[in-house]
C-alpha atoms as a PDB file:
ATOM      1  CA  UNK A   1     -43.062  -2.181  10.122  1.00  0.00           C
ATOM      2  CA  UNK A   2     -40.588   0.646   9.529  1.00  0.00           C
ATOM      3  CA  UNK A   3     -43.505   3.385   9.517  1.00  0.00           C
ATOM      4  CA  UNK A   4     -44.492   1.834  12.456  1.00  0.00           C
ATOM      5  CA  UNK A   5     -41.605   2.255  14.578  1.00  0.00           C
ATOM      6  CA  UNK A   6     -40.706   5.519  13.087  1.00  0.00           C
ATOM      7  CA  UNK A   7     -44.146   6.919  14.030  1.00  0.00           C
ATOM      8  CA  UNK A   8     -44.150   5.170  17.867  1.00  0.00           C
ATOM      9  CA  UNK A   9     -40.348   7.186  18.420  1.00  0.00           C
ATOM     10  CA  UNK A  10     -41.713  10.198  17.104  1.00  0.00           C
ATOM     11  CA  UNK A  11     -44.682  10.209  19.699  1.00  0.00           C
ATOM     12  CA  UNK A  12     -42.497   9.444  22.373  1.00  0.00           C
ATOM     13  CA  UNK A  13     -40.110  11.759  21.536  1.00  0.00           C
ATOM     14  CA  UNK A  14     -42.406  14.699  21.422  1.00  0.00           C
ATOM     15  CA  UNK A  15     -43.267  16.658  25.224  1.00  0.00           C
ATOM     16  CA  UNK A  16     -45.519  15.946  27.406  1.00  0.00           C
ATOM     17  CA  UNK A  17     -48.039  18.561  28.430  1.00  0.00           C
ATOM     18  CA  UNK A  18     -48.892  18.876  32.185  1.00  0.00           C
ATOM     19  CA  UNK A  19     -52.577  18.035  33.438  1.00  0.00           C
ATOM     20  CA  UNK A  20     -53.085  21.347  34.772  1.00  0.00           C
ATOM     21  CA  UNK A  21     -51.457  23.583  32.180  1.00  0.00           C
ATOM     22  CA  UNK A  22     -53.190  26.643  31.621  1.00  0.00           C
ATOM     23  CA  UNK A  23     -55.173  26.581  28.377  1.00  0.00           C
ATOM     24  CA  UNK A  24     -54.274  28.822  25.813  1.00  0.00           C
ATOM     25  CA  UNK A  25     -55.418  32.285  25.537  1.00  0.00           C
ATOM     26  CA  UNK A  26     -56.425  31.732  22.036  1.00  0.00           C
ATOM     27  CA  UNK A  27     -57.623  28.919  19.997  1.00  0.00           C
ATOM     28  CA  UNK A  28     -55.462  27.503  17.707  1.00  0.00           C
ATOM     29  CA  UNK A  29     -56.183  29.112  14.302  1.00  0.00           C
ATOM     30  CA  UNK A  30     -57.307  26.263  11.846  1.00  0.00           C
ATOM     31  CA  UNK A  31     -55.276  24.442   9.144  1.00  0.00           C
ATOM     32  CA  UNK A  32     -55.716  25.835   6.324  1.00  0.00           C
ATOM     33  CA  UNK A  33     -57.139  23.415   3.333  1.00  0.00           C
ATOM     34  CA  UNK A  34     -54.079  24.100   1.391  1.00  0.00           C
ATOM     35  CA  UNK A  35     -51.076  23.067   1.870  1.00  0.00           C
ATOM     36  CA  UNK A  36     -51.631  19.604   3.120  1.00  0.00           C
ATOM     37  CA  UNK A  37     -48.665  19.012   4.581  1.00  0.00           C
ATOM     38  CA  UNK A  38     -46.760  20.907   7.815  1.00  0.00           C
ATOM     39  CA  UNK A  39     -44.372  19.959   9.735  1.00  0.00           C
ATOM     40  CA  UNK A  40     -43.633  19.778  13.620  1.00  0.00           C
ATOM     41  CA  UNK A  41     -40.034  19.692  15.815  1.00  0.00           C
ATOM     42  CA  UNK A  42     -39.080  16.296  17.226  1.00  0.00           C
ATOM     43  CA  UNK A  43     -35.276  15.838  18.459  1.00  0.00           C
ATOM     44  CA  UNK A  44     -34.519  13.810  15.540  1.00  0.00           C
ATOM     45  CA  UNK A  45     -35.444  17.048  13.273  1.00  0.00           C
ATOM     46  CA  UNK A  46     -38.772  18.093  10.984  1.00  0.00           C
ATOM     47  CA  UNK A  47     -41.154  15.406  10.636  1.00  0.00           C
ATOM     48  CA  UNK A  48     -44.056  15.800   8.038  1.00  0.00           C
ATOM     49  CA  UNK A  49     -47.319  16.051   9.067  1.00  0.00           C
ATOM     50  CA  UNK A  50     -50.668  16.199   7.274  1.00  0.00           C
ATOM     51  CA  UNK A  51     -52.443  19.176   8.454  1.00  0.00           C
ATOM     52  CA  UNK A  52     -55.742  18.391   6.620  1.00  0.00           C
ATOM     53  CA  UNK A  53     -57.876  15.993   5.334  1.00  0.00           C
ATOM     54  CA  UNK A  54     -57.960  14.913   2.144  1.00  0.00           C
ATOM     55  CA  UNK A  55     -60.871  16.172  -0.132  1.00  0.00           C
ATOM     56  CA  UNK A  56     -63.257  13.056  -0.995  1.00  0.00           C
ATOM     57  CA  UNK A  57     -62.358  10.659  -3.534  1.00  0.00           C
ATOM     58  CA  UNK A  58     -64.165   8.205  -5.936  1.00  0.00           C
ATOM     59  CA  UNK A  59     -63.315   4.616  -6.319  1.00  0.00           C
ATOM     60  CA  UNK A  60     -59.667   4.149  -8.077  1.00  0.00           C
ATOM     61  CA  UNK A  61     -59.197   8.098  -8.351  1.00  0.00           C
ATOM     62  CA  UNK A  62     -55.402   8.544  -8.449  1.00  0.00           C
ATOM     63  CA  UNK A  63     -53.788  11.188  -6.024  1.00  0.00           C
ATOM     64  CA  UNK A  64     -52.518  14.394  -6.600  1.00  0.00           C
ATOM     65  CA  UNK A  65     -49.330  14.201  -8.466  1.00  0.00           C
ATOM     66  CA  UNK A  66     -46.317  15.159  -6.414  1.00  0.00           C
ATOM     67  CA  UNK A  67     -43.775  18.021  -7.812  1.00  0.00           C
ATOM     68  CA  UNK A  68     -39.609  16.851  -7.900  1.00  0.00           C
ATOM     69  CA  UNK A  69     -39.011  19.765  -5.032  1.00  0.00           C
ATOM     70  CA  UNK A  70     -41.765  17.859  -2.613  1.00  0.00           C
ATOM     71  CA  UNK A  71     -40.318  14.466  -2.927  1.00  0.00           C
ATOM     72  CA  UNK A  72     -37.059  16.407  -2.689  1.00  0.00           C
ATOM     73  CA  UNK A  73     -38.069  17.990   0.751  1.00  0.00           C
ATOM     74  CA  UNK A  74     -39.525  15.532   1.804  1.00  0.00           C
ATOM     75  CA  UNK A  75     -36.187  13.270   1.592  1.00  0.00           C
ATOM     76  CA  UNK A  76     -34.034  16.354   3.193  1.00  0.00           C
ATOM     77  CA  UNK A  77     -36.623  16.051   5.724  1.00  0.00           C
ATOM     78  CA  UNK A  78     -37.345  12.541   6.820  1.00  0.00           C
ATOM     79  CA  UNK A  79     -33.806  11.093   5.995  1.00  0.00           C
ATOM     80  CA  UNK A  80     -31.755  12.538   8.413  1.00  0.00           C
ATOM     81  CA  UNK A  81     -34.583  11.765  11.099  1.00  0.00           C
ATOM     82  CA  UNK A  82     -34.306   8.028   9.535  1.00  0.00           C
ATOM     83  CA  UNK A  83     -30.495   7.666   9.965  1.00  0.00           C
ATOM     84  CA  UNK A  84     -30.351   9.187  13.641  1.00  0.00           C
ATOM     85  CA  UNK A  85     -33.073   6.441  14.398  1.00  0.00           C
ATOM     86  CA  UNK A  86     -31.335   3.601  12.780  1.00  0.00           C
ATOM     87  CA  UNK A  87     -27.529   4.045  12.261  1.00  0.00           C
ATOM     88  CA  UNK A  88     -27.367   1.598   9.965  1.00  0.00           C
ATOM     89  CA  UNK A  89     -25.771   0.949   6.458  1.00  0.00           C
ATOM     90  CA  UNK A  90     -27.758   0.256   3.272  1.00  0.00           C
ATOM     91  CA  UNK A  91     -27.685  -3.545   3.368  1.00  0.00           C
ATOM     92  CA  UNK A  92     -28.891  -3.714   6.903  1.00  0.00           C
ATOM     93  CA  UNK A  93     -31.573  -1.278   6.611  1.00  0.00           C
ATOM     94  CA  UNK A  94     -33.353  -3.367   3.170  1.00  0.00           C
ATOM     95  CA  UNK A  95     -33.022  -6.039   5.538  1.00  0.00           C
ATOM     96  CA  UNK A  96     -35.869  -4.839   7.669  1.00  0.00           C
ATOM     97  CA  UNK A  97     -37.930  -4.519   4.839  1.00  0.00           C
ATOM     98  CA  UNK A  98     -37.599  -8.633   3.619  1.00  0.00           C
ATOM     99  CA  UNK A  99     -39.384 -11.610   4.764  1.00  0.00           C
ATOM    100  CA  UNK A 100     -36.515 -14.804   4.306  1.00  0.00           C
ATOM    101  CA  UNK A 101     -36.304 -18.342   4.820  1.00  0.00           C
ATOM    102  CA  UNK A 102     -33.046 -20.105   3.658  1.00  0.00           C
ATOM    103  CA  UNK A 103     -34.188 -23.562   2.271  1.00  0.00           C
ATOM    104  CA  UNK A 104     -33.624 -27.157   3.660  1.00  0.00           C
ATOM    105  CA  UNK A 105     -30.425 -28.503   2.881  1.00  0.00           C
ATOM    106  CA  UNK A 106     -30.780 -31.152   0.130  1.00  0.00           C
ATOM    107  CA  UNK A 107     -33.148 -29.197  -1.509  1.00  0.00           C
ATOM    108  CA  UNK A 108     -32.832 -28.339  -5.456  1.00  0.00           C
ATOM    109  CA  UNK A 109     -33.720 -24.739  -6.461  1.00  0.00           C
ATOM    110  CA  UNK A 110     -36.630 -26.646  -9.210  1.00  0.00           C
ATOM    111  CA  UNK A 111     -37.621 -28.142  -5.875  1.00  0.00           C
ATOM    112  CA  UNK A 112     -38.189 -25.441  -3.971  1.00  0.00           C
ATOM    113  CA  UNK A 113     -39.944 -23.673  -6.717  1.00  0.00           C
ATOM    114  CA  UNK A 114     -42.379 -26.638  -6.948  1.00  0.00           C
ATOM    115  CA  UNK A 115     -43.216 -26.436  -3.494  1.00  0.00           C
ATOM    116  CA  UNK A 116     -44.129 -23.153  -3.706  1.00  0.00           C
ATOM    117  CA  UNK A 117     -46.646 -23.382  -6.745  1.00  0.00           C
ATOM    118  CA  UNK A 118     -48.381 -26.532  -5.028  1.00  0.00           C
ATOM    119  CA  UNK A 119     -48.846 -24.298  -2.114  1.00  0.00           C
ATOM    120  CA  UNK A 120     -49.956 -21.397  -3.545  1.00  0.00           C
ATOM    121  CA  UNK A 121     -52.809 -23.396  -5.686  1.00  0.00           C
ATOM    122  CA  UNK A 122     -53.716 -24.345  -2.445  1.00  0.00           C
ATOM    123  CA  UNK A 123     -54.060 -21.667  -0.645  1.00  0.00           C
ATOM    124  CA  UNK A 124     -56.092 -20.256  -3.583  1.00  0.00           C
ATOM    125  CA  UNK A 125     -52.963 -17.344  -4.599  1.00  0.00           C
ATOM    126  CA  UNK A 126     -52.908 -16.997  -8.446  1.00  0.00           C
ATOM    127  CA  UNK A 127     -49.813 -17.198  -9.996  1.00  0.00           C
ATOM    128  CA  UNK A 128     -49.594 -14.617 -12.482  1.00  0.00           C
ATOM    129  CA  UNK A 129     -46.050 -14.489 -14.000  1.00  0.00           C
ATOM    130  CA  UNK A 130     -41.994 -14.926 -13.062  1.00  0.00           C
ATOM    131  CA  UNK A 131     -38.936 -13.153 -14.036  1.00  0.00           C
ATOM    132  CA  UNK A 132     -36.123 -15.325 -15.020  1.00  0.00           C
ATOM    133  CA  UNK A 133     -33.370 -12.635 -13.764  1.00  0.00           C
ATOM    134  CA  UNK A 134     -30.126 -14.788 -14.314  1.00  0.00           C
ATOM    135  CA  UNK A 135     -31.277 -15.674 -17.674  1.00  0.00           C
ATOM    136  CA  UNK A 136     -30.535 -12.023 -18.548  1.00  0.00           C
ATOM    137  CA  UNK A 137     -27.884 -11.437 -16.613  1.00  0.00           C
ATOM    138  CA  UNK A 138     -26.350 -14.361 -19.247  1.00  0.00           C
ATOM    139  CA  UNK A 139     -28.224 -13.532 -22.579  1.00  0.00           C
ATOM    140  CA  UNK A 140     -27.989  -9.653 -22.198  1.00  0.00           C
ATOM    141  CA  UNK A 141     -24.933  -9.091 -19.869  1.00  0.00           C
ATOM    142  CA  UNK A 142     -22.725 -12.002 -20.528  1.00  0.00           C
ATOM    143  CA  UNK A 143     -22.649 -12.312 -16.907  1.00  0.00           C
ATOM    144  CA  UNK A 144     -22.269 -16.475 -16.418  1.00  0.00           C
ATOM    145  CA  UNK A 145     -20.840 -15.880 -12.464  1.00  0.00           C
ATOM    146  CA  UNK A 146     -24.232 -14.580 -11.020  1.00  0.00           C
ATOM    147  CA  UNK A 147     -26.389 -16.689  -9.153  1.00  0.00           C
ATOM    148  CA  UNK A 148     -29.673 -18.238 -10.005  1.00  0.00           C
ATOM    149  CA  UNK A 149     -32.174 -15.553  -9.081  1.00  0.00           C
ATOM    150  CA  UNK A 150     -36.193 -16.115 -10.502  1.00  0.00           C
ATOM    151  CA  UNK A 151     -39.348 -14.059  -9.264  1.00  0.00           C
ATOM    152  CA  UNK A 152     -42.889 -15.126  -9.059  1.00  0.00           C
ATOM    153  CA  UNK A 153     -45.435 -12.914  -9.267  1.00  0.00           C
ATOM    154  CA  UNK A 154     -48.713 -14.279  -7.363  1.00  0.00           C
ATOM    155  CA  UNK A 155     -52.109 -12.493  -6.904  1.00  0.00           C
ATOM    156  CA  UNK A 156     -55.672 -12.039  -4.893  1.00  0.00           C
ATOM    157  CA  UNK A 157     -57.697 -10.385  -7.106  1.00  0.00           C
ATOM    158  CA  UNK A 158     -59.859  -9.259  -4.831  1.00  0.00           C
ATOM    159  CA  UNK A 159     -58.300  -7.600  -2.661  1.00  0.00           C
ATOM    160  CA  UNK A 160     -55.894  -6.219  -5.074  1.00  0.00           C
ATOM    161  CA  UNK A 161     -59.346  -4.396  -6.650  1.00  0.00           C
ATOM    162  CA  UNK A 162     -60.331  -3.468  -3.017  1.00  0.00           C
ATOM    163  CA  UNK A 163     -56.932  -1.823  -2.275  1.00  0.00           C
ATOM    164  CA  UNK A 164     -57.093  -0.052  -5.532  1.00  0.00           C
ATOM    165  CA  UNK A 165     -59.863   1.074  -5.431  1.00  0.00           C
ATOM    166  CA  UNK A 166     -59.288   3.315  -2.500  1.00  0.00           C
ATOM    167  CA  UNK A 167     -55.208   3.794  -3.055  1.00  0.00           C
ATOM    168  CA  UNK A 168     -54.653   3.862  -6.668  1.00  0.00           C
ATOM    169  CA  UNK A 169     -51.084   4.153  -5.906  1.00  0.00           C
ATOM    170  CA  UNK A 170     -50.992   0.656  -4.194  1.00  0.00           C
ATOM    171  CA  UNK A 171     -50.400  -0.794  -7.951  1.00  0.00           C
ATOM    172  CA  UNK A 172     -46.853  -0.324  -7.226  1.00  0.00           C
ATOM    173  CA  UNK A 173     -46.534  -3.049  -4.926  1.00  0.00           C
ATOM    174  CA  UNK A 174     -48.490  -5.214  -6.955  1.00  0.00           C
ATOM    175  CA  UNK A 175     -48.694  -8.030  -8.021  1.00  0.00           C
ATOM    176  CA  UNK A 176     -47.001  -9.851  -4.171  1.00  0.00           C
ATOM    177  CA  UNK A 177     -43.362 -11.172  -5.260  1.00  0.00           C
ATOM    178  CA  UNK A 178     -41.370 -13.993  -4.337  1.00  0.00           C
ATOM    179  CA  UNK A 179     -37.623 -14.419  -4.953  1.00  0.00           C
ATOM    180  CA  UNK A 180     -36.103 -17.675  -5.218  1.00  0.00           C
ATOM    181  CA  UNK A 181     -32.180 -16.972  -5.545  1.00  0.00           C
ATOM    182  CA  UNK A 182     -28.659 -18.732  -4.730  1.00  0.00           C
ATOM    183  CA  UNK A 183     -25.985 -16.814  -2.380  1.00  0.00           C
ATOM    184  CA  UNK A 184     -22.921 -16.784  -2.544  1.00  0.00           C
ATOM    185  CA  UNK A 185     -22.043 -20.367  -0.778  1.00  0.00           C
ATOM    186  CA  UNK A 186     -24.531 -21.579  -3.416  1.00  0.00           C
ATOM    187  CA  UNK A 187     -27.253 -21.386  -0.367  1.00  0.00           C
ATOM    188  CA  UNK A 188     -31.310 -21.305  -1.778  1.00  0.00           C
ATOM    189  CA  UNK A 189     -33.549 -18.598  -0.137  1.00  0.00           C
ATOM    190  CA  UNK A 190     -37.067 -17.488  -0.521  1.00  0.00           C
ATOM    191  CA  UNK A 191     -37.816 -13.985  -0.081  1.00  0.00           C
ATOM    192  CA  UNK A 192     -40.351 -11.224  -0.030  1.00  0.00           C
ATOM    193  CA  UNK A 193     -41.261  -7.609   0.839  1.00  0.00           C
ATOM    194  CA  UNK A 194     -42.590  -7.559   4.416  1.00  0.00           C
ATOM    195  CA  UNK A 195     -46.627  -7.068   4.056  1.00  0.00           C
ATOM    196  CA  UNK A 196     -46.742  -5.125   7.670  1.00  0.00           C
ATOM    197  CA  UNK A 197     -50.310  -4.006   7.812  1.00  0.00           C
ATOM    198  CA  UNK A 198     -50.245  -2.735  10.874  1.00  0.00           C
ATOM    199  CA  UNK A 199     -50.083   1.062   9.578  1.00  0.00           C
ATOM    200  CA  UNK A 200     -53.260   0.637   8.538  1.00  0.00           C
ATOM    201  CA  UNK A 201     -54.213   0.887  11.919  1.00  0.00           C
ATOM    202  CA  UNK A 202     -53.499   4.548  11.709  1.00  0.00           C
ATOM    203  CA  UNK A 203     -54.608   5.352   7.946  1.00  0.00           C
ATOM    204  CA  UNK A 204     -57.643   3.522   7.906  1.00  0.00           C
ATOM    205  CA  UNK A 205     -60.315   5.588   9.867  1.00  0.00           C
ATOM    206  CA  UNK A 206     -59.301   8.744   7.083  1.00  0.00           C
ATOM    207  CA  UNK A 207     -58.954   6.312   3.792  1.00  0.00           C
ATOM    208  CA  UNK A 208     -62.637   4.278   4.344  1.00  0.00           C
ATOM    209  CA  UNK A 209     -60.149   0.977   4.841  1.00  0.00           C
ATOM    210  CA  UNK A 210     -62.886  -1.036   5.991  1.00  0.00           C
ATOM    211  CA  UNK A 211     -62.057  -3.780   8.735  1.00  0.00           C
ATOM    212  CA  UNK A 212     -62.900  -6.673   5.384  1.00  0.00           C
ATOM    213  CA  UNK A 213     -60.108  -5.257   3.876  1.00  0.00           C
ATOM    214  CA  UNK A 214     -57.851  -5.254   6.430  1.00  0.00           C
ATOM    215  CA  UNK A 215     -58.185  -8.660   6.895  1.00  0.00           C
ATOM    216  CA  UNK A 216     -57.673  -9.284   3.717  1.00  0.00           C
ATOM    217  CA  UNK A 217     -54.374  -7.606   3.332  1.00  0.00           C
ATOM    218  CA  UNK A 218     -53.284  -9.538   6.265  1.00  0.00           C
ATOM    219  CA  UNK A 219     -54.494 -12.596   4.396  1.00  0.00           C
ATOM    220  CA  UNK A 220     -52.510 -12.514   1.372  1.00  0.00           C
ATOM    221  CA  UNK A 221     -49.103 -11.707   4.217  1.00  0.00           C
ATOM    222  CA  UNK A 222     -50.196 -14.886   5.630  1.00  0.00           C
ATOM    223  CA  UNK A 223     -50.699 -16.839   2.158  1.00  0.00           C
ATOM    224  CA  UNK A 224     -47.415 -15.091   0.946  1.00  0.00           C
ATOM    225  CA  UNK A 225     -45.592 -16.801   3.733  1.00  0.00           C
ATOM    226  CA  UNK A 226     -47.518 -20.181   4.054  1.00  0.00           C
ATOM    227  CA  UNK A 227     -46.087 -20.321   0.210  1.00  0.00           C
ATOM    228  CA  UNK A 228     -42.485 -19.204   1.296  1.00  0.00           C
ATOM    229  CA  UNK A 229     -42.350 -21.801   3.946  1.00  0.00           C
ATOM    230  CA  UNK A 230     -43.874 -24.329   1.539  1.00  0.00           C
ATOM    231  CA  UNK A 231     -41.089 -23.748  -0.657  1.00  0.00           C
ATOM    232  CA  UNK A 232     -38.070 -23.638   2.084  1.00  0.00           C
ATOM    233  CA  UNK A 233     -39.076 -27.016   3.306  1.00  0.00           C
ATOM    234  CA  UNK A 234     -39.768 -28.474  -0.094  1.00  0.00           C
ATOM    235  CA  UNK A 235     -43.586 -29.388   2.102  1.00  0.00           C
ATOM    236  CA  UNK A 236     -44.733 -30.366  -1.173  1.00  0.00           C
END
């Protein structure tokens, strides 16, 4: 979603070139192969670009390893862009990037968490492991205040090969998450990271996303929250 947005202002914020402008008297020389990456002017400031394509890859060949001085420029660069776009704090903007329902009132935290399993079975979602957070926050930190907080890891094999096959470097999303935790007032919610596929709108005619694929991504966003609803209604 954020890409998204961030890539729409950019366009719009970049000028518009008359019909009948004169073309130039030279072509444009080309990219070279190497570097990759450019960048181009908006108002907001430098905003990487990728100047070339790719070479070809094989099936679950991992990208080029980046140095600490290109993430590093890469930050100076698209950060200050990002907080003249959103002029927000740090709690607002990780907000944009969850999926939450707060559960029923009535509902037990076991309960919601059985909803959610029942759900998932049926909507064919593995369920491949959970993190029992709190319990270490009391075993390891001697922290008995926090809240209840438990993940669930859930899976689609086949689309998590699919994906990995052409983005190694997806594995760090996976497997899909779900939070179960208590706030503050001792309120139950049901979280996850928002599965916008949308940008693969833009990536997918370069990465050989095929429109299978796609779907599928946007399948396992749709199981992901059938689950999450599942479990904030206590359906089940």
């Amino acid at each position: 979603m954020l890409r998204t947005l961030l890539f729409a202002a950019t366009l719009a914020c970049l000028p518009a070139v008359a019909a009948d402008a004169p073309p130039p008297a030279k072509p444009a020389p080309a990219a070279p192969a190497t570097p990759w990456f450019g960048t181009i002017q908006t108002p907001y400031g430098p905003m990487l670009m990728q100047q070339a394509l790719p070479p070809p890859y094989r099936d679950y060949q991992m990208n080029r390893i980046l140095k600490p001085e290109e993430k590093k420029r890469w930050l100076q660069m698209a950060m200050p862009m990002m907080a003249n776009m959103m002029q927000m704090d740090a709690r607002e903007a990780m907000n944009y990037f969850a999926i939450k329902y707060k559960a029923k009132a009535g509902l037990s935290f076991d309960e919601v968490v059985e909803s959610m399993m029942l759900r998932a079975n049926q909507v064919n979602l593995k369920f491949v492991g959970s993190n029992l957070m709190w319990k270490d926050f009391q075993a390891v930190l001697g922290d008995d205040t926090a809240p209840r907080v438990e993940v669930f890891s859930f899976c689609d094999i086949a689309v998590a090969r699919d994906l990995l096959r052409i983005i190694p470097e997806m594995a760090v999303f996976l497997p899909c998450r779900i939070t179960v935790m208590e706030d503050a007032d001792k309120n139950i919610w049901v979280l996850t990271l928002d599965w916008d596929v949308t940008w693969l709108d833009m990536a997918g005619k370069q990465m050989g996303i095929t429109p299978e694929l796609r779907q599928g991504a946007m399948a396992i966003r749709d199981k992901l929250d059938s689950v999450m609803r599942a479990g904030a209604a206590g359906d089940l």
